[in-house]
PDB file of N, CA and C in Angstrom:
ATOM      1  N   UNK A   1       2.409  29.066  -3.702  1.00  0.00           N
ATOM      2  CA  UNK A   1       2.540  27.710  -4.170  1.00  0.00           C
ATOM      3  C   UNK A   1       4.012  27.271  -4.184  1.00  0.00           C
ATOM      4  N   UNK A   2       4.746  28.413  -4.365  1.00  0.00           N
ATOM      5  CA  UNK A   2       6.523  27.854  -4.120  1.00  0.00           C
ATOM      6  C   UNK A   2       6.811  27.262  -3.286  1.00  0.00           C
ATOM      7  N   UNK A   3       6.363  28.122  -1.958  1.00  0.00           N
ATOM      8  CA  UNK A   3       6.443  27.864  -0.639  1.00  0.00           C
ATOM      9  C   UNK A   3       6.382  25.814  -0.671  1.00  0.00           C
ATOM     10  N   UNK A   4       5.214  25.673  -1.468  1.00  0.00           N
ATOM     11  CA  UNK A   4       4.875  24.251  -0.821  1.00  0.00           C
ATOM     12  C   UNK A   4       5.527  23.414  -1.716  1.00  0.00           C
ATOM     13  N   UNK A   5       5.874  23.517  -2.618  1.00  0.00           N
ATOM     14  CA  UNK A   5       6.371  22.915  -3.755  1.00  0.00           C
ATOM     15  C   UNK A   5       7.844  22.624  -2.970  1.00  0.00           C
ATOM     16  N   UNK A   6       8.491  23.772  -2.528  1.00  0.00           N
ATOM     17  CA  UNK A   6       9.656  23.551  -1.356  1.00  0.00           C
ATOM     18  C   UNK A   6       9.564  22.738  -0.428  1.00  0.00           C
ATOM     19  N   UNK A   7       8.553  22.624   0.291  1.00  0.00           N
ATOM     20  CA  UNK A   7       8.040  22.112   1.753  1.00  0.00           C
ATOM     21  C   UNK A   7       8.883  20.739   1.131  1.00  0.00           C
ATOM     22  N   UNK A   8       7.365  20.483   0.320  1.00  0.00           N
ATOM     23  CA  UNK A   8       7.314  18.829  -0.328  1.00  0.00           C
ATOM     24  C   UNK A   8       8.796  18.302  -0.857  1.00  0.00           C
ATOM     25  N   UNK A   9       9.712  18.901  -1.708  1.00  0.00           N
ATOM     26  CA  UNK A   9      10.850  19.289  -1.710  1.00  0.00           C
ATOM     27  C   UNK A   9      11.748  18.461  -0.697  1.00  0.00           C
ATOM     28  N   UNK A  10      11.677  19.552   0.246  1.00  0.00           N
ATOM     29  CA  UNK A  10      12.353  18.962   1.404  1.00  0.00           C
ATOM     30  C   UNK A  10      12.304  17.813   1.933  1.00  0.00           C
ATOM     31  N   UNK A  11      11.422  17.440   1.634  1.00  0.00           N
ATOM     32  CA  UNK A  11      10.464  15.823   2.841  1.00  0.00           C
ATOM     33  C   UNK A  11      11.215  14.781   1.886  1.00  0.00           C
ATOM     34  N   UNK A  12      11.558  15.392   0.597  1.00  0.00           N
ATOM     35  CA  UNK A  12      11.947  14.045  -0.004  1.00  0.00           C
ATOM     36  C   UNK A  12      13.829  14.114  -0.465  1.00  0.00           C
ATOM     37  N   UNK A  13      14.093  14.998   0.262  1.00  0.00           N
ATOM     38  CA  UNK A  13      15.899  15.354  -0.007  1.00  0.00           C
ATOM     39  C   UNK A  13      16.471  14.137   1.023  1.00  0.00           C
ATOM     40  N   UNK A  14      16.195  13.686   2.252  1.00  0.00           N
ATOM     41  CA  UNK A  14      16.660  12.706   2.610  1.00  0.00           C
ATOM     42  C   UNK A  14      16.743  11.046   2.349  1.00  0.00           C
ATOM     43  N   UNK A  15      15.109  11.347   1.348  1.00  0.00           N
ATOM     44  CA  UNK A  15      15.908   9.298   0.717  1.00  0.00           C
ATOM     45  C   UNK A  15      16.650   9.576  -0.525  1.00  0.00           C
ATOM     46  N   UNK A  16      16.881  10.729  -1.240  1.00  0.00           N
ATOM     47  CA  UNK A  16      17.790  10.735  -1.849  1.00  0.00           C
ATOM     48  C   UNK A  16      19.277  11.066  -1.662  1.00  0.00           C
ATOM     49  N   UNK A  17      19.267  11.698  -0.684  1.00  0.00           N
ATOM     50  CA  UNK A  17      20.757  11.730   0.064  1.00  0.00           C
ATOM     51  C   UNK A  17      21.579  10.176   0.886  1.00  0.00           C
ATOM     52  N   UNK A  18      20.305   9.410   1.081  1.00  0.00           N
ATOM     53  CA  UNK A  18      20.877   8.272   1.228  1.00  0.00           C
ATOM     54  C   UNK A  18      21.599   7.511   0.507  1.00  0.00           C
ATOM     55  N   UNK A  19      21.584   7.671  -0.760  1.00  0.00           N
ATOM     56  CA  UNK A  19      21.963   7.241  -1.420  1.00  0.00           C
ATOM     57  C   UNK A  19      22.928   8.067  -2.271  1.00  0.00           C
ATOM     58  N   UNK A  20      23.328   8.963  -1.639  1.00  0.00           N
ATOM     59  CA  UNK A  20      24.285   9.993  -2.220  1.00  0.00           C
ATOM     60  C   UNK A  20      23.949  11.117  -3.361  1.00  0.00           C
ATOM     61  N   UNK A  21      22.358  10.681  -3.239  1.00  0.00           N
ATOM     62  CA  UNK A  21      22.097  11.964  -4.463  1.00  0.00           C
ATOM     63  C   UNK A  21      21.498  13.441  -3.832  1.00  0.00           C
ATOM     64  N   UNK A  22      20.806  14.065  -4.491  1.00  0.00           N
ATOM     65  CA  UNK A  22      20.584  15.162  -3.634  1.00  0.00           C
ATOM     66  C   UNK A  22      19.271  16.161  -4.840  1.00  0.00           C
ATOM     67  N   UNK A  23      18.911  17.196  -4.418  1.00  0.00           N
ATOM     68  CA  UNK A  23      18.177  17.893  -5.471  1.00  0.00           C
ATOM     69  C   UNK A  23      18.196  19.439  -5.349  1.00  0.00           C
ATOM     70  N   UNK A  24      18.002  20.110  -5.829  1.00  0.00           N
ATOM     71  CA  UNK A  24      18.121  21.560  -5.649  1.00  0.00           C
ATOM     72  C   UNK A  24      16.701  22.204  -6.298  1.00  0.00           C
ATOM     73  N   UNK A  25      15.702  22.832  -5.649  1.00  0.00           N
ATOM     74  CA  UNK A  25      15.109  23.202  -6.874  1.00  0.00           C
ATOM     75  C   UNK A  25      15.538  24.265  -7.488  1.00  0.00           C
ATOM     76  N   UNK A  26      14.560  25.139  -8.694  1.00  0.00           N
ATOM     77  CA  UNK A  26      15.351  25.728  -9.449  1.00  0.00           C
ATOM     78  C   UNK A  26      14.178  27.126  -9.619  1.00  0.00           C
ATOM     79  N   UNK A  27      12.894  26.218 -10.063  1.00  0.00           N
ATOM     80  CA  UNK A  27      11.599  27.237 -10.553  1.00  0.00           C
ATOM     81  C   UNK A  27      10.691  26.986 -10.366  1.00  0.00           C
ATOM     82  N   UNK A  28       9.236  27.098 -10.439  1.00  0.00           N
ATOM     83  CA  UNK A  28       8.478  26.898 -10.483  1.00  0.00           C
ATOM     84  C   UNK A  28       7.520  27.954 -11.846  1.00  0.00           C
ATOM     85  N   UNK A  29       7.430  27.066 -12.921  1.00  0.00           N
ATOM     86  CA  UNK A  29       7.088  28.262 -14.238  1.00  0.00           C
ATOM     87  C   UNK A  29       5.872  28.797 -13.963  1.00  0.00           C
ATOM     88  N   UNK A  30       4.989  29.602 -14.810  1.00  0.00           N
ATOM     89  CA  UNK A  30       3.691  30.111 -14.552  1.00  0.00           C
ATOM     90  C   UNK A  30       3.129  29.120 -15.791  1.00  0.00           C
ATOM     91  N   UNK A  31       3.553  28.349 -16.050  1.00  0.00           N
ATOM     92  CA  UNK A  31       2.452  26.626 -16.203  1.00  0.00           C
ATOM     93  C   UNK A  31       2.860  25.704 -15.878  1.00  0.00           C
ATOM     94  N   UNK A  32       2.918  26.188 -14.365  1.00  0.00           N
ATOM     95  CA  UNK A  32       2.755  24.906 -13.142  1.00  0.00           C
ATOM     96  C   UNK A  32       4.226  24.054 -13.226  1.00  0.00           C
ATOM     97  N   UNK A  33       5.262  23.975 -13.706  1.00  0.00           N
ATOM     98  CA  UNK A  33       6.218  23.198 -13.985  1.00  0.00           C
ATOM     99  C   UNK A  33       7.057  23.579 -12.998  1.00  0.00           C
ATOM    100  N   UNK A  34       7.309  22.283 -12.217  1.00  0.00           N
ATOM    101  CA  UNK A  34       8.450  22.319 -11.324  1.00  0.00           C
ATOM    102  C   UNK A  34       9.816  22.007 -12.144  1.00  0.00           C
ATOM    103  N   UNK A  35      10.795  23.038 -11.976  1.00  0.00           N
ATOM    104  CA  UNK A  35      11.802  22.692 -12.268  1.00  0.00           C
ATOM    105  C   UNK A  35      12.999  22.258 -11.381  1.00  0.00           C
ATOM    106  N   UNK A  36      13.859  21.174 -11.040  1.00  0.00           N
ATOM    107  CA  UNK A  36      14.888  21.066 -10.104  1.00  0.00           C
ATOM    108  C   UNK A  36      16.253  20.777 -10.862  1.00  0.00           C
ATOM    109  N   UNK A  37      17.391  20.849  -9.994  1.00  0.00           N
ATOM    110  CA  UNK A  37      18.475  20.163 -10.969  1.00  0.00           C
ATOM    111  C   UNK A  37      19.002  18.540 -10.075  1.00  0.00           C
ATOM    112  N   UNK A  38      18.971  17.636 -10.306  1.00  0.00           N
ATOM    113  CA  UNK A  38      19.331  16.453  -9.607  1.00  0.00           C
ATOM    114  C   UNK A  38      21.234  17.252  -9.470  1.00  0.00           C
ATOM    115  N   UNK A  39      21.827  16.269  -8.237  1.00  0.00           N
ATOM    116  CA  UNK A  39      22.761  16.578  -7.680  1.00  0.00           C
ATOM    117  C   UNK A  39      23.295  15.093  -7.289  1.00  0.00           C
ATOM    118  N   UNK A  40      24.626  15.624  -7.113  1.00  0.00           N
ATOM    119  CA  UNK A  40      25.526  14.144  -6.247  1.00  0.00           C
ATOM    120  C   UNK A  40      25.054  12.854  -7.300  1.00  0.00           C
ATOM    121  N   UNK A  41      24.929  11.394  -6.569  1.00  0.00           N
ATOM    122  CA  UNK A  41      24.512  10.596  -7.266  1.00  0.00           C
ATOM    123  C   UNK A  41      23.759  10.649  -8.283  1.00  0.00           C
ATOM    124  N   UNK A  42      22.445  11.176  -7.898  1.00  0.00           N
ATOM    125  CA  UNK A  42      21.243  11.670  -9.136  1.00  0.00           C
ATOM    126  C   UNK A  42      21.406  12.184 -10.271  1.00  0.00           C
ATOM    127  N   UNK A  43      22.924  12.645 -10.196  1.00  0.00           N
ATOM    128  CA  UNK A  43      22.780  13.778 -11.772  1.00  0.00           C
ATOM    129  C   UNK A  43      23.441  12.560 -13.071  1.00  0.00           C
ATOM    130  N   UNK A  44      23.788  11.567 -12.764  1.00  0.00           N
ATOM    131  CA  UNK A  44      24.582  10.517 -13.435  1.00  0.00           C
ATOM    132  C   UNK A  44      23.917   9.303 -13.277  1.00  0.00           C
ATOM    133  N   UNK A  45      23.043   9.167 -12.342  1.00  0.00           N
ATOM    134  CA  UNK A  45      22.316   8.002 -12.414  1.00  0.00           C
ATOM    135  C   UNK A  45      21.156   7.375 -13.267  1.00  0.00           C
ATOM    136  N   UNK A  46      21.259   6.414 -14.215  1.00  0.00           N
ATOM    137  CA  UNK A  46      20.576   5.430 -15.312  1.00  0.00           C
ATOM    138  C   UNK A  46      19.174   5.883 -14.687  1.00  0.00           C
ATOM    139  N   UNK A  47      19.228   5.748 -12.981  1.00  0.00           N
ATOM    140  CA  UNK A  47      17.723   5.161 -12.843  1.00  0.00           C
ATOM    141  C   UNK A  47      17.136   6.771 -12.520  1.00  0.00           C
ATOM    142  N   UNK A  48      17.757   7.888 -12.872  1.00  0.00           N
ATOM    143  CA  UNK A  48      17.380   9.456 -12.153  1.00  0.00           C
ATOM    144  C   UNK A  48      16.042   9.906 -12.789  1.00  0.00           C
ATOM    145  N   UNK A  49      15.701   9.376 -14.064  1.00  0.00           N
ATOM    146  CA  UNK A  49      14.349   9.662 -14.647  1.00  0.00           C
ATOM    147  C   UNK A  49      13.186   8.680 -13.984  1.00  0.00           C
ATOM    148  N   UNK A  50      13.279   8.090 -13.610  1.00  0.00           N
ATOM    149  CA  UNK A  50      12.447   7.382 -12.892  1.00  0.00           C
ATOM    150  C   UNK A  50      12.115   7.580 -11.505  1.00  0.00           C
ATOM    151  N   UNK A  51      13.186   8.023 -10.755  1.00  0.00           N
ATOM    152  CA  UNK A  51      13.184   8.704  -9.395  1.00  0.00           C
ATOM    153  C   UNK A  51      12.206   9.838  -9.619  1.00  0.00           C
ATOM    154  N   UNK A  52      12.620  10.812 -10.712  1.00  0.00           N
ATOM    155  CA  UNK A  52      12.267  12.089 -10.930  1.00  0.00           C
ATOM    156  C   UNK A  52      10.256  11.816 -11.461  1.00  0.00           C
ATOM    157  N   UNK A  53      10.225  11.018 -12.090  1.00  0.00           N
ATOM    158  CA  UNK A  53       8.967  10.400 -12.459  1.00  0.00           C
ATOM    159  C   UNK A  53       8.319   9.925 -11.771  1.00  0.00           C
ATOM    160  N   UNK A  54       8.678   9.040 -11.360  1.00  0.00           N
ATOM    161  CA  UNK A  54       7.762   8.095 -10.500  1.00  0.00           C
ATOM    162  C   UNK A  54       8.072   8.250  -8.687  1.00  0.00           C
ATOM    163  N   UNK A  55       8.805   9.012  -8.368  1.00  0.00           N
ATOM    164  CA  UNK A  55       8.683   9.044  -6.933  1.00  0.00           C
ATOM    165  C   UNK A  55       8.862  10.844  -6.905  1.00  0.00           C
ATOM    166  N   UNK A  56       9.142  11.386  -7.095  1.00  0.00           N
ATOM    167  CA  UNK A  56       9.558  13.156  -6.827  1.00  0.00           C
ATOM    168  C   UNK A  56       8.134  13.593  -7.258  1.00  0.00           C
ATOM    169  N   UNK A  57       7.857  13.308  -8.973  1.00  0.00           N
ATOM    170  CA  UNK A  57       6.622  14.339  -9.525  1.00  0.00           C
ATOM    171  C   UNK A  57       5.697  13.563  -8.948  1.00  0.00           C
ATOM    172  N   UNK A  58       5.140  12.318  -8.379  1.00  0.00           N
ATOM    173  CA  UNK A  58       4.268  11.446  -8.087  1.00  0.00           C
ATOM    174  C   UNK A  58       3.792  12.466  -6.944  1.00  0.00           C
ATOM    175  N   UNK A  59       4.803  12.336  -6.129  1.00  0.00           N
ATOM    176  CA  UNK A  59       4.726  12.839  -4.288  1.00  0.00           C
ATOM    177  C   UNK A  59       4.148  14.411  -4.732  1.00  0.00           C
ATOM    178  N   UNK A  60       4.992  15.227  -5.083  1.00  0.00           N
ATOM    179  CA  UNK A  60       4.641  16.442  -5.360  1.00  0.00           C
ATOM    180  C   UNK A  60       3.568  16.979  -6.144  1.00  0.00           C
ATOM    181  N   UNK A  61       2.638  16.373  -7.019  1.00  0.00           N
ATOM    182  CA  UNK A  61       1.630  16.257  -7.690  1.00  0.00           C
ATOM    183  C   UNK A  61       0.780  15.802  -6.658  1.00  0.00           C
ATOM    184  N   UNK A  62       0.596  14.698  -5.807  1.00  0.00           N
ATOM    185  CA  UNK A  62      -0.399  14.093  -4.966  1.00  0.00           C
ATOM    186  C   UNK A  62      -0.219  15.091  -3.716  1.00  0.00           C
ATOM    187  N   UNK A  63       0.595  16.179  -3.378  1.00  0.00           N
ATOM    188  CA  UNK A  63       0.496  17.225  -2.194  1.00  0.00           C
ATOM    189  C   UNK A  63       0.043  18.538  -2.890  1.00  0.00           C
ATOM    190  N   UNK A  64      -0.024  18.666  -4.412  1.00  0.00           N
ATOM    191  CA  UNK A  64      -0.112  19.461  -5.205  1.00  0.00           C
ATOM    192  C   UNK A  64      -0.866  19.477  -6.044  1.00  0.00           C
ATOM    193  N   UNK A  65      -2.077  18.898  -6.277  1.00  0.00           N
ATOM    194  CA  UNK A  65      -2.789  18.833  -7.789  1.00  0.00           C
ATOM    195  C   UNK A  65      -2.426  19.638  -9.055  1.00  0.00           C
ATOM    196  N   UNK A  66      -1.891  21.316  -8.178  1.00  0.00           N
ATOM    197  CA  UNK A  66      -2.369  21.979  -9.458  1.00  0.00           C
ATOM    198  C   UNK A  66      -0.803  21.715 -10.318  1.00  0.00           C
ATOM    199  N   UNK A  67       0.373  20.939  -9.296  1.00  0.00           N
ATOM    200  CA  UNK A  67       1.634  21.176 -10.572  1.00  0.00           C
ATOM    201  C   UNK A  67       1.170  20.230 -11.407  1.00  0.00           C
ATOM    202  N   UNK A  68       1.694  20.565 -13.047  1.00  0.00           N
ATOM    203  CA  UNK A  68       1.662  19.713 -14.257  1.00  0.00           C
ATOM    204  C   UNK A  68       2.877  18.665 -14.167  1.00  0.00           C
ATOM    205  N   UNK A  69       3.993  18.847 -13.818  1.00  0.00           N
ATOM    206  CA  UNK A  69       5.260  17.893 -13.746  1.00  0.00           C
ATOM    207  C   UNK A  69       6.607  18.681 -13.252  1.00  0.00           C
ATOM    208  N   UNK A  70       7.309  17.496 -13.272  1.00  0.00           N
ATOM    209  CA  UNK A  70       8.737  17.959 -12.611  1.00  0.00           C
ATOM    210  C   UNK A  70       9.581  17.317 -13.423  1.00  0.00           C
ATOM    211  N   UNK A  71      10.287  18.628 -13.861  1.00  0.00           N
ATOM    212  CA  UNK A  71      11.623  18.116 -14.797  1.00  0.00           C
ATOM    213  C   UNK A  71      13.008  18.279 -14.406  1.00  0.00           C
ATOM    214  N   UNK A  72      13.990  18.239 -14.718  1.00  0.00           N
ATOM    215  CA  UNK A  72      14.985  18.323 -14.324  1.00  0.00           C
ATOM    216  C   UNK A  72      15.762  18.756 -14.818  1.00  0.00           C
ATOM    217  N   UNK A  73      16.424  19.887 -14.543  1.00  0.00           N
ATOM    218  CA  UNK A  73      16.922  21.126 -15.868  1.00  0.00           C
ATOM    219  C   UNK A  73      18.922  20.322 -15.406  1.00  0.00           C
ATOM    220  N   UNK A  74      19.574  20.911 -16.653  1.00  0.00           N
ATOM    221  CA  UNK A  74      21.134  20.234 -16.323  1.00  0.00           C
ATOM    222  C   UNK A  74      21.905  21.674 -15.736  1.00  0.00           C
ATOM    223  N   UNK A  75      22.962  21.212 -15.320  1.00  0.00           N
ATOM    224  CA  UNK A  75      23.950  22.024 -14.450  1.00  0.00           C
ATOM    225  C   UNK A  75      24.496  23.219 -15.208  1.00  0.00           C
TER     226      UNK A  75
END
């Protein structure tokens, strides 16, 4: 399940690099919790919980049923 949690991951590191941010993941817990750390733009940005909410855990949940969410651990 890492494996794909990465895949999905990946597919979405380029609209955030457009904009100068970036993501790293970090974990994946044994209850389902993706963990990443936002990077570049993302780690300072107002709107990074909402990215992380509504477009990262959205995408990765809808390629993933079984993750519970994606949080975003600090540096």
């Amino acid at each position: 399940m890492e494996d794909k949690v990465k895949a999905v991951l990946e597919t979405l590191r380029p609209y955030l690099q457009m904009d100068g941010g970036d993501l790293e993941f970090v974990e994946l817990t044994d209850e389902k919790v993706v963990k990443v750390r936002l990077k570049g733009a993302c780690a300072g940005c107002p709107g990074a919980m909402y990215t992380l909410k509504m477009g990262i855990e959205r995408k990765v949940k809808e390629e993933i049923p079984d993750v519970v969410s994606v949080e975003a651990v600090p540096f």
